[in-house]
PDB file of N, CA and C in Angstrom:
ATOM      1  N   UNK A   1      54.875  67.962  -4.047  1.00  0.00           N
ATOM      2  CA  UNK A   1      55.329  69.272  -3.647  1.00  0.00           C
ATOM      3  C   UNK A   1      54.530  69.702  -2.416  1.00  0.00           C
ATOM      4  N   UNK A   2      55.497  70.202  -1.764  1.00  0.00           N
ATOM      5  CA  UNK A   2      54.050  70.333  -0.014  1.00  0.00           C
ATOM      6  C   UNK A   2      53.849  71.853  -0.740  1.00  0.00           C
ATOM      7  N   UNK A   3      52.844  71.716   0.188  1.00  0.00           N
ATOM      8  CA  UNK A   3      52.171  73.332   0.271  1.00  0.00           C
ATOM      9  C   UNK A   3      52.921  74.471   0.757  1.00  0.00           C
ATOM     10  N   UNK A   4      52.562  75.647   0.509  1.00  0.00           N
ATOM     11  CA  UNK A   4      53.056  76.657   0.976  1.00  0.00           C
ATOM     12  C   UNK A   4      52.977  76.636   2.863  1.00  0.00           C
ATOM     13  N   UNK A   5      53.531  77.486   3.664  1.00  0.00           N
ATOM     14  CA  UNK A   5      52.933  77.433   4.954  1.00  0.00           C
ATOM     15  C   UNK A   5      51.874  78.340   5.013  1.00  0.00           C
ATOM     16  N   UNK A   6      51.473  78.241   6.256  1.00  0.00           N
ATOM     17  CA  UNK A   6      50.182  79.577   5.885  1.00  0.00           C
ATOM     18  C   UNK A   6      50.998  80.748   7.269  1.00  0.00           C
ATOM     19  N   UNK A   7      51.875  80.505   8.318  1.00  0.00           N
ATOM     20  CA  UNK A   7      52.947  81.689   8.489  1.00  0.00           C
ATOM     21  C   UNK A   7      54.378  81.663   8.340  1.00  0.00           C
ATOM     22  N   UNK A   8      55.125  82.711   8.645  1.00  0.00           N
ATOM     23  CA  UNK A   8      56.316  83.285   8.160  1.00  0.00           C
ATOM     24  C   UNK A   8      57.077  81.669   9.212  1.00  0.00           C
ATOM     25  N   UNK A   9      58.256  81.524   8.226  1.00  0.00           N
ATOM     26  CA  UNK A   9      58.726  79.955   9.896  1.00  0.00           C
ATOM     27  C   UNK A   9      59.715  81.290  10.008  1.00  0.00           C
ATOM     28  N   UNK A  10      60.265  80.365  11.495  1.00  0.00           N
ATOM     29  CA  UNK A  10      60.916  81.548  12.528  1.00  0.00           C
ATOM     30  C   UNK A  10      61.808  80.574  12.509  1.00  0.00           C
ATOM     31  N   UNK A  11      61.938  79.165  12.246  1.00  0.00           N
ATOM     32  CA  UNK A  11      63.068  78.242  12.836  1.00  0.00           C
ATOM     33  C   UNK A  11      62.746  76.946  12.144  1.00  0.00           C
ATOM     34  N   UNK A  12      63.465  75.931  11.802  1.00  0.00           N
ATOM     35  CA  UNK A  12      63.044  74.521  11.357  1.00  0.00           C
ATOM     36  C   UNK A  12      64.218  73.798  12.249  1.00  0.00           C
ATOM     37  N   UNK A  13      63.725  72.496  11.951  1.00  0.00           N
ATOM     38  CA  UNK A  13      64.415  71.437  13.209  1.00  0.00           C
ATOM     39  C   UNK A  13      64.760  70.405  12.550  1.00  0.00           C
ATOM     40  N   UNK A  14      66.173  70.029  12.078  1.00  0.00           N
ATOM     41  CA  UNK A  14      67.114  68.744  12.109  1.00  0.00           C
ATOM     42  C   UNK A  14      67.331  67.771  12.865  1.00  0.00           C
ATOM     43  N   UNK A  15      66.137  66.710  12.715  1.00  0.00           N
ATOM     44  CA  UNK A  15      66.285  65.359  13.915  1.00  0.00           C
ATOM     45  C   UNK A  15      66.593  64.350  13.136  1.00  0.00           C
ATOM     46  N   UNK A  16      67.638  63.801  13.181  1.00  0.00           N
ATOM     47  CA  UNK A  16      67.745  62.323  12.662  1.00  0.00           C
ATOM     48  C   UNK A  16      68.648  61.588  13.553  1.00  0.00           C
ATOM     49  N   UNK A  17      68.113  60.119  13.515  1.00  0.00           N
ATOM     50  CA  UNK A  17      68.764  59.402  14.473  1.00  0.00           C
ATOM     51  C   UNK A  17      69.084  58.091  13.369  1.00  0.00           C
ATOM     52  N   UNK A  18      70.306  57.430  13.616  1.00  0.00           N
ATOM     53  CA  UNK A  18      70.850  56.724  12.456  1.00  0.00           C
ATOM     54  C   UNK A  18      70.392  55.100  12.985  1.00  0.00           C
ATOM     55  N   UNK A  19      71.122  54.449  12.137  1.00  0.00           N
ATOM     56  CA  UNK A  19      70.469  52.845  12.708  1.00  0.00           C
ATOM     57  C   UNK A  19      71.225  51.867  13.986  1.00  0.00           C
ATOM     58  N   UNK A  20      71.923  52.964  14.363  1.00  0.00           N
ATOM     59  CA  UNK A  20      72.915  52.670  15.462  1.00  0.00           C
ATOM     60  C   UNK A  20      72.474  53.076  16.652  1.00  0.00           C
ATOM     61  N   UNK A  21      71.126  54.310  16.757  1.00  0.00           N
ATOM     62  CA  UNK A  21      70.872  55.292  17.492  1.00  0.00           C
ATOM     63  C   UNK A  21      71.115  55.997  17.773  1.00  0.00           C
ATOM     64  N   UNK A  22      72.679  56.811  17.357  1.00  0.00           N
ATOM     65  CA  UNK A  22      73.000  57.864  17.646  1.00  0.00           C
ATOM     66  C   UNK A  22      72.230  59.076  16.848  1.00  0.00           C
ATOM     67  N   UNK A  23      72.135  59.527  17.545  1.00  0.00           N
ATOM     68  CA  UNK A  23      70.766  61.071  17.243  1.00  0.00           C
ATOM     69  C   UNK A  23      71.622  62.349  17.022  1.00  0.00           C
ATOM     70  N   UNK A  24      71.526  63.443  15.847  1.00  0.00           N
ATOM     71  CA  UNK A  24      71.803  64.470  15.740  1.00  0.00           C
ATOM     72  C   UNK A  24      70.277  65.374  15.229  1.00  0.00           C
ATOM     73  N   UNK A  25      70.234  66.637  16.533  1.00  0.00           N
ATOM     74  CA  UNK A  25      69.148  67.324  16.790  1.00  0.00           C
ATOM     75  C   UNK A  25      69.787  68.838  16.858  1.00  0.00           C
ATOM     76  N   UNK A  26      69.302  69.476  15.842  1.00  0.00           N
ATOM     77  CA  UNK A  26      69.647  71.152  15.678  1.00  0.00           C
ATOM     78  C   UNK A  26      68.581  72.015  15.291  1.00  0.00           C
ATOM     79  N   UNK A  27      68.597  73.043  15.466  1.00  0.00           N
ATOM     80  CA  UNK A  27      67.545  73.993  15.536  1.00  0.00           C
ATOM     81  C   UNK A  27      68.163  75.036  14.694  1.00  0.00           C
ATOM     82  N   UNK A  28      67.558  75.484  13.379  1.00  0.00           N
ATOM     83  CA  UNK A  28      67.967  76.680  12.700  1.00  0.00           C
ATOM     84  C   UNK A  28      67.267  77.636  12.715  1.00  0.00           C
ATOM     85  N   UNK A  29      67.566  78.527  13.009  1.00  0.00           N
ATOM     86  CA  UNK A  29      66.861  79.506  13.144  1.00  0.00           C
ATOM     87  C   UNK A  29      66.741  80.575  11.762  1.00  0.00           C
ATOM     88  N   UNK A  30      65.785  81.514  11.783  1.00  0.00           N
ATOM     89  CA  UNK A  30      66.120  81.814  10.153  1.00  0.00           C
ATOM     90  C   UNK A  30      67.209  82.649  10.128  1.00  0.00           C
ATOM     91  N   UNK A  31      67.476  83.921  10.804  1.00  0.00           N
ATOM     92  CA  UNK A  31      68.103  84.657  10.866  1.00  0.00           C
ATOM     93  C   UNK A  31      69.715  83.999   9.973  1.00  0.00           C
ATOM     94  N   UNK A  32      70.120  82.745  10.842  1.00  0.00           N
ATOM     95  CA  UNK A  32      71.102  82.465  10.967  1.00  0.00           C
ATOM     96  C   UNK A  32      71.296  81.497   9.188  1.00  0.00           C
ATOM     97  N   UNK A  33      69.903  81.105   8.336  1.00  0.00           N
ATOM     98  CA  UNK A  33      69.910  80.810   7.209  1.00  0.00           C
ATOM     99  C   UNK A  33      69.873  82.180   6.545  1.00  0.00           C
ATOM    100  N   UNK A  34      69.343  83.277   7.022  1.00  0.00           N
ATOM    101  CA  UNK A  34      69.866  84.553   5.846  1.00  0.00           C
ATOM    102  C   UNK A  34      70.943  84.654   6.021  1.00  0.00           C
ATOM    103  N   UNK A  35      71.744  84.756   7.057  1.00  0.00           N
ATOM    104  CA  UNK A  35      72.885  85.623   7.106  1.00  0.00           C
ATOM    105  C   UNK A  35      74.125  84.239   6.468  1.00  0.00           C
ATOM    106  N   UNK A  36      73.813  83.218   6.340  1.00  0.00           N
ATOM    107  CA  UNK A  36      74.308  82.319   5.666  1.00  0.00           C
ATOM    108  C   UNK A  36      74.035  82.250   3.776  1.00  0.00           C
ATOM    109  N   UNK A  37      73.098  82.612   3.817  1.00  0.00           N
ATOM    110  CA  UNK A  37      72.664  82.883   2.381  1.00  0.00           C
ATOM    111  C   UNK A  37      73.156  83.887   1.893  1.00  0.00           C
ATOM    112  N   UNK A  38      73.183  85.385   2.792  1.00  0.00           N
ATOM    113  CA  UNK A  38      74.055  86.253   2.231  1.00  0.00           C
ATOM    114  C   UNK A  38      75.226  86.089   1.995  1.00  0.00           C
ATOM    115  N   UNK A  39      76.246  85.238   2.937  1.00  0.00           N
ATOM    116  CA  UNK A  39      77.645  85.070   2.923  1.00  0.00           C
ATOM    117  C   UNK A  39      77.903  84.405   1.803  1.00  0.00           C
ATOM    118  N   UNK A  40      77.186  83.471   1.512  1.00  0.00           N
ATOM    119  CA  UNK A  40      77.399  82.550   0.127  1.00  0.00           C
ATOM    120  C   UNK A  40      77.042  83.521  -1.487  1.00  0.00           C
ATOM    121  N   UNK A  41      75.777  84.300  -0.995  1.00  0.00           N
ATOM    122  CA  UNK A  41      75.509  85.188  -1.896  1.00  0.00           C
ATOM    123  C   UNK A  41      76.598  85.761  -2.497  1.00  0.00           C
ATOM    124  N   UNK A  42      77.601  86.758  -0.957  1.00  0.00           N
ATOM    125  CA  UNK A  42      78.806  87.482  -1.467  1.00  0.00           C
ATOM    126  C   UNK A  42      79.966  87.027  -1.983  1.00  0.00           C
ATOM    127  N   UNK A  43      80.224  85.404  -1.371  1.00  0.00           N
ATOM    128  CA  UNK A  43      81.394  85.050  -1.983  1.00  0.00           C
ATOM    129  C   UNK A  43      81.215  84.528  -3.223  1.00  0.00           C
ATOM    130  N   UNK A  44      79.720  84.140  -3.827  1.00  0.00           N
ATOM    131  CA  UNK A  44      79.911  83.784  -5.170  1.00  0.00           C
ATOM    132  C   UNK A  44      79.813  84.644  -6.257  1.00  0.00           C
ATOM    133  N   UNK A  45      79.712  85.906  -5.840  1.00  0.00           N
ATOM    134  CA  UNK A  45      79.840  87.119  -6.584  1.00  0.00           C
ATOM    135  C   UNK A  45      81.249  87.771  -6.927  1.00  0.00           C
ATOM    136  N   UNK A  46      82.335  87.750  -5.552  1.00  0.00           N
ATOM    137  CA  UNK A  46      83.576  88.171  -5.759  1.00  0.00           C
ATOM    138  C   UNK A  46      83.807  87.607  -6.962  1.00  0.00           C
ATOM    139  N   UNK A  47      84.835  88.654  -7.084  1.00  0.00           N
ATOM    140  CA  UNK A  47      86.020  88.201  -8.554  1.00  0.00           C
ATOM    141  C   UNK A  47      86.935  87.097  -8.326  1.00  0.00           C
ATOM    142  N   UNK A  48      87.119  86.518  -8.702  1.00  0.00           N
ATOM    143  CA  UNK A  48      87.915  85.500  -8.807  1.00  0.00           C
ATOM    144  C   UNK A  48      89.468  85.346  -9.075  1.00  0.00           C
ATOM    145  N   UNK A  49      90.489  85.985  -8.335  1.00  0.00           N
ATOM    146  CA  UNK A  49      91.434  85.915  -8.546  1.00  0.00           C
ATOM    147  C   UNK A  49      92.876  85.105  -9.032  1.00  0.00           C
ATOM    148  N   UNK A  50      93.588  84.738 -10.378  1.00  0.00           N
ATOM    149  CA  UNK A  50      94.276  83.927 -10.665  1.00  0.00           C
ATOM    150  C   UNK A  50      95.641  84.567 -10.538  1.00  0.00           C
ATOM    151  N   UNK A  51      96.934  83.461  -9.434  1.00  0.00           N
ATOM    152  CA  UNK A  51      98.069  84.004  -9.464  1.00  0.00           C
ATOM    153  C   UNK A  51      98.965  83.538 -10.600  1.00  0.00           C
ATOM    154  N   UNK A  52      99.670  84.128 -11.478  1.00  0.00           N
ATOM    155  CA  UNK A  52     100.361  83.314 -11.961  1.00  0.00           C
ATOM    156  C   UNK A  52     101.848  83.330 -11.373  1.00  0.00           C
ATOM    157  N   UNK A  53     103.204  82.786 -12.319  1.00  0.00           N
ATOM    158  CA  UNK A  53     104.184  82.509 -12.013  1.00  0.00           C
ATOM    159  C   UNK A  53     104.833  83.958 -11.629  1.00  0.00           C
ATOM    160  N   UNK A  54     104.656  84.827 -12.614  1.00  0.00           N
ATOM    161  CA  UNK A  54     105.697  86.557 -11.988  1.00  0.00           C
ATOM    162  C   UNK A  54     104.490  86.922 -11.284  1.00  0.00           C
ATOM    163  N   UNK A  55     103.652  87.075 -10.709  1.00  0.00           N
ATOM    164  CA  UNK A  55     103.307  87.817  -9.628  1.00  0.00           C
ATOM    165  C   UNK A  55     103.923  87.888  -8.298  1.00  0.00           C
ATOM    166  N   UNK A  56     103.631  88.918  -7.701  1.00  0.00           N
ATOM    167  CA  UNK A  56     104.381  89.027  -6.517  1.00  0.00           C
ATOM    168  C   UNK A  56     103.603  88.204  -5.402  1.00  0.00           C
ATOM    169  N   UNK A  57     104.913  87.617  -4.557  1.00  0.00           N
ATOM    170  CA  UNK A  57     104.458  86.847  -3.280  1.00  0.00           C
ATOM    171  C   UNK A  57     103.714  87.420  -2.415  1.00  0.00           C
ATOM    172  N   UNK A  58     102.730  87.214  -1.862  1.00  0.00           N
ATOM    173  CA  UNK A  58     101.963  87.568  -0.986  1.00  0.00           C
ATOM    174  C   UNK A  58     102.427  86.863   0.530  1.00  0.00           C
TER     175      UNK A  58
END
C-alpha cells in the first residue's frame, strides 16, 4: 500500500507506451476527476426508470 502524499495532488499523469511503441500520455487534472466523480455520483443515484408495453411513446 503506498503511503499517503504529504501535499494536496493538483494533477496525476497517464504514460504508457505499449510493446509496439506507440505511447499514450494524458494529464488529469483534479478538478476534472471531481467533476467526473460527481457526474457518476448523480447518475447512480437517479431513479431508474422502467417502460413497459402501455406506456406512452416518448
Amino acid at each position: 500500500m503506498p503511503e499517503e502524499p504529504a501535499e494536496e495532488w493538483t494533477k496525476f499523469v497517464i504514460d504508457i507506451t505499449d510493446a509496439h511503441g506507440e505511447r499514450f500520455y494524458k494529464e488529469v487534472a483534479r478538478e476534472e476527476v471531481e467533476a467526473a466523480s460527481a457526474r457518476a455520483r448523480a447518475e447512480a443515484e437517479a431513479p431508474i426508470v422502467i417502460l413497459g408495453p402501455s406506456s406512452p411513446a416518448t
